[in-house]
C-alpha atoms as a PDB file:
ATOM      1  CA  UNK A   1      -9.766  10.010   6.558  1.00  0.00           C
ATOM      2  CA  UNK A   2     -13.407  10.944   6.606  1.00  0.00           C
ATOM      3  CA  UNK A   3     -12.835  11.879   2.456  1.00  0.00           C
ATOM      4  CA  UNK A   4     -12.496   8.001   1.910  1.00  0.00           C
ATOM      5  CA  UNK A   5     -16.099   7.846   3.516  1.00  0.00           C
ATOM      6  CA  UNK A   6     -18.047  10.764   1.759  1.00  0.00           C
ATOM      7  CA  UNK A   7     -17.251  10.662  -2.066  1.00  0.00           C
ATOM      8  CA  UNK A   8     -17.665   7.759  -4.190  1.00  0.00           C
ATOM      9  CA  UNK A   9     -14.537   5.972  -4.857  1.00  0.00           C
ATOM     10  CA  UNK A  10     -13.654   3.676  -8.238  1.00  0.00           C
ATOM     11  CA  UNK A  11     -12.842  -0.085  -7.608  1.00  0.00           C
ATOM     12  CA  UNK A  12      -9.320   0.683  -8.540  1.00  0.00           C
ATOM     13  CA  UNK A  13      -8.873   3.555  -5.468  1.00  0.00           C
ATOM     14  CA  UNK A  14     -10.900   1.053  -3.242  1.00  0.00           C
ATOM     15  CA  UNK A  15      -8.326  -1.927  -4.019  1.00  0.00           C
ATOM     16  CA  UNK A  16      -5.423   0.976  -3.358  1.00  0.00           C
ATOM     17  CA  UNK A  17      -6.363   2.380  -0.095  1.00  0.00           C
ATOM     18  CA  UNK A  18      -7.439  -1.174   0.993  1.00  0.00           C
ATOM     19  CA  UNK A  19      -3.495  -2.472  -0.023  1.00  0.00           C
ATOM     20  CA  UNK A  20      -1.965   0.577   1.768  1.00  0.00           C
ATOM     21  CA  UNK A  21      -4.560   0.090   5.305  1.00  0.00           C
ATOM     22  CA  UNK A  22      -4.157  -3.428   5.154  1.00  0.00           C
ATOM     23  CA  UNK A  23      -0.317  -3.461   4.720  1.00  0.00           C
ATOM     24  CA  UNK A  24      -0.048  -0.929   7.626  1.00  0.00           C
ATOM     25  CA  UNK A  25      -2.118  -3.005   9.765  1.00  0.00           C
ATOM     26  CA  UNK A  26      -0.116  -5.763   8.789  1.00  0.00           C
ATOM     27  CA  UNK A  27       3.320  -4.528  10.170  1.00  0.00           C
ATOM     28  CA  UNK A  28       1.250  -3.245  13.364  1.00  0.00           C
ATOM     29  CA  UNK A  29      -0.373  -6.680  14.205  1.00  0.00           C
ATOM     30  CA  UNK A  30       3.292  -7.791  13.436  1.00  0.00           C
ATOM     31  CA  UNK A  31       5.194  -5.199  15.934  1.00  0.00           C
ATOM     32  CA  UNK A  32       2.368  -6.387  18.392  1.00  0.00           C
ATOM     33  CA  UNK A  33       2.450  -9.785  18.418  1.00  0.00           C
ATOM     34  CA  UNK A  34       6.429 -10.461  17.756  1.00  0.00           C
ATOM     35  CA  UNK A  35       8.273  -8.133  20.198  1.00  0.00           C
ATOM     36  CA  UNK A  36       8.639  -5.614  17.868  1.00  0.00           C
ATOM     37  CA  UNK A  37       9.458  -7.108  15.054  1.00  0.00           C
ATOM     38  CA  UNK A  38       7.985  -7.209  11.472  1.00  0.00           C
ATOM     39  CA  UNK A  39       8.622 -10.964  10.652  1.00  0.00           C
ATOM     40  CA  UNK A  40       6.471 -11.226   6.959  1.00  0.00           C
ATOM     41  CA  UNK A  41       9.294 -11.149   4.625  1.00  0.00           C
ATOM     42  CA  UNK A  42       9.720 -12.939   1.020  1.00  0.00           C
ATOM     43  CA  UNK A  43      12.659 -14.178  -0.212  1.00  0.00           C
ATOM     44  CA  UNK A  44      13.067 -14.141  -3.802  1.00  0.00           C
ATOM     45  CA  UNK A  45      15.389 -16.025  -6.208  1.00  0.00           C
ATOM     46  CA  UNK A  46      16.322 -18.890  -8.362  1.00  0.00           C
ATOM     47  CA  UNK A  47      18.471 -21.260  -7.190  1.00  0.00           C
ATOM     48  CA  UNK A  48      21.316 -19.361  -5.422  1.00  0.00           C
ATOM     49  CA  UNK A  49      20.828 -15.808  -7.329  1.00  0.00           C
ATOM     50  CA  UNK A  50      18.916 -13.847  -4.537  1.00  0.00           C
ATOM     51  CA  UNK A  51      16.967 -10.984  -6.567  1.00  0.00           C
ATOM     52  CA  UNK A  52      15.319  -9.418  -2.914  1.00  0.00           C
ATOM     53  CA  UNK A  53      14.039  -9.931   0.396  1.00  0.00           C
ATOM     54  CA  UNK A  54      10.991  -8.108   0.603  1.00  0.00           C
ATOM     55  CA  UNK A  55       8.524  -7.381   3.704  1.00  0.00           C
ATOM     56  CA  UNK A  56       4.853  -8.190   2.520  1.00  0.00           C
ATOM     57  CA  UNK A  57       3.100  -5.709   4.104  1.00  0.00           C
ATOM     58  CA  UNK A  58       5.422  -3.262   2.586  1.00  0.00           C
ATOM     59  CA  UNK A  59       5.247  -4.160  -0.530  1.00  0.00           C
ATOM     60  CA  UNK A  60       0.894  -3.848  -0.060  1.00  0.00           C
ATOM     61  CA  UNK A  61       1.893  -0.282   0.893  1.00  0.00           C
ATOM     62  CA  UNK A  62       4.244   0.456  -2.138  1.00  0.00           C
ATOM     63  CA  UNK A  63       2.010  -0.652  -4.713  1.00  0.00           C
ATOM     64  CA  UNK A  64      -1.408   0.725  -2.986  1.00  0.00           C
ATOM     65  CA  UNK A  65       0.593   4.452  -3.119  1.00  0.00           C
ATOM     66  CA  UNK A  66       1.789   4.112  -6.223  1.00  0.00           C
ATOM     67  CA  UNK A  67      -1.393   3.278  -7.600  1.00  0.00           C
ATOM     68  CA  UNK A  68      -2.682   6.484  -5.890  1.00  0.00           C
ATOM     69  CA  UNK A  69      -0.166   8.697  -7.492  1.00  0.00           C
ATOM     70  CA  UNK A  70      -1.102   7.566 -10.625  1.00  0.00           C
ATOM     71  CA  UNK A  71      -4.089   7.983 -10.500  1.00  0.00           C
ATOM     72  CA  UNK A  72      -3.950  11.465  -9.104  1.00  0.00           C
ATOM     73  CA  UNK A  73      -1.759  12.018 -11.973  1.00  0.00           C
ATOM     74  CA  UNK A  74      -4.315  10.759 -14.582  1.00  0.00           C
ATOM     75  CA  UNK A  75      -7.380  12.997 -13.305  1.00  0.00           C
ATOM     76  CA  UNK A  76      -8.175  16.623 -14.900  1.00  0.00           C
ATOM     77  CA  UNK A  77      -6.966  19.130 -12.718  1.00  0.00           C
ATOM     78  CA  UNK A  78      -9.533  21.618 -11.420  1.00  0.00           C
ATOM     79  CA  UNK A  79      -8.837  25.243 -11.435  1.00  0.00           C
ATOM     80  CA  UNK A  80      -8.447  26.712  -7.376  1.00  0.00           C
ATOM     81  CA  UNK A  81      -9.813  30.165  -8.896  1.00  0.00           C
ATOM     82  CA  UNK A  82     -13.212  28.786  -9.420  1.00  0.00           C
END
């Protein structure tokens, strides 16, 4: 954790970590509050086709990580040797 606080960050890596923190704060203030339970959820459809029923904060989490494997996969790898 104390990486995120010493080396500069782009706006894009900012607006990831903030999605996944935020989306696991979410479900904890949710397990807190409601007994337990995670009650955000979307449901998602038109009419009476039902696409998905998605938690919110999980969803924050998903796209914050996958944004962070991305862009781990986009940056030049540096050599361990030296």
């Amino acid at each position: 954790m104390v990486v995120l606080f010493v080396q500069p960050m782009s706006l894009d890596t900012v607006v990831a970590w903030s999605l996944v923190l935020s989306g696991g704060l979410g479900n904890l203030v949710d397990r807190i509050i409601n007994d337990g339970r995670v009650i955000d959820f979307m449901n998602i459809g038109i009419g009476s086709l039902r696409t998905g029923i998605f938690n919110v904060a999980d969803v924050y989490i998903t796209v914050g990580v996958v944004v962070l494997v991305f862009q781990s996969l986009q940056r030049p790898r540096r050599s361990m040797l030296g």
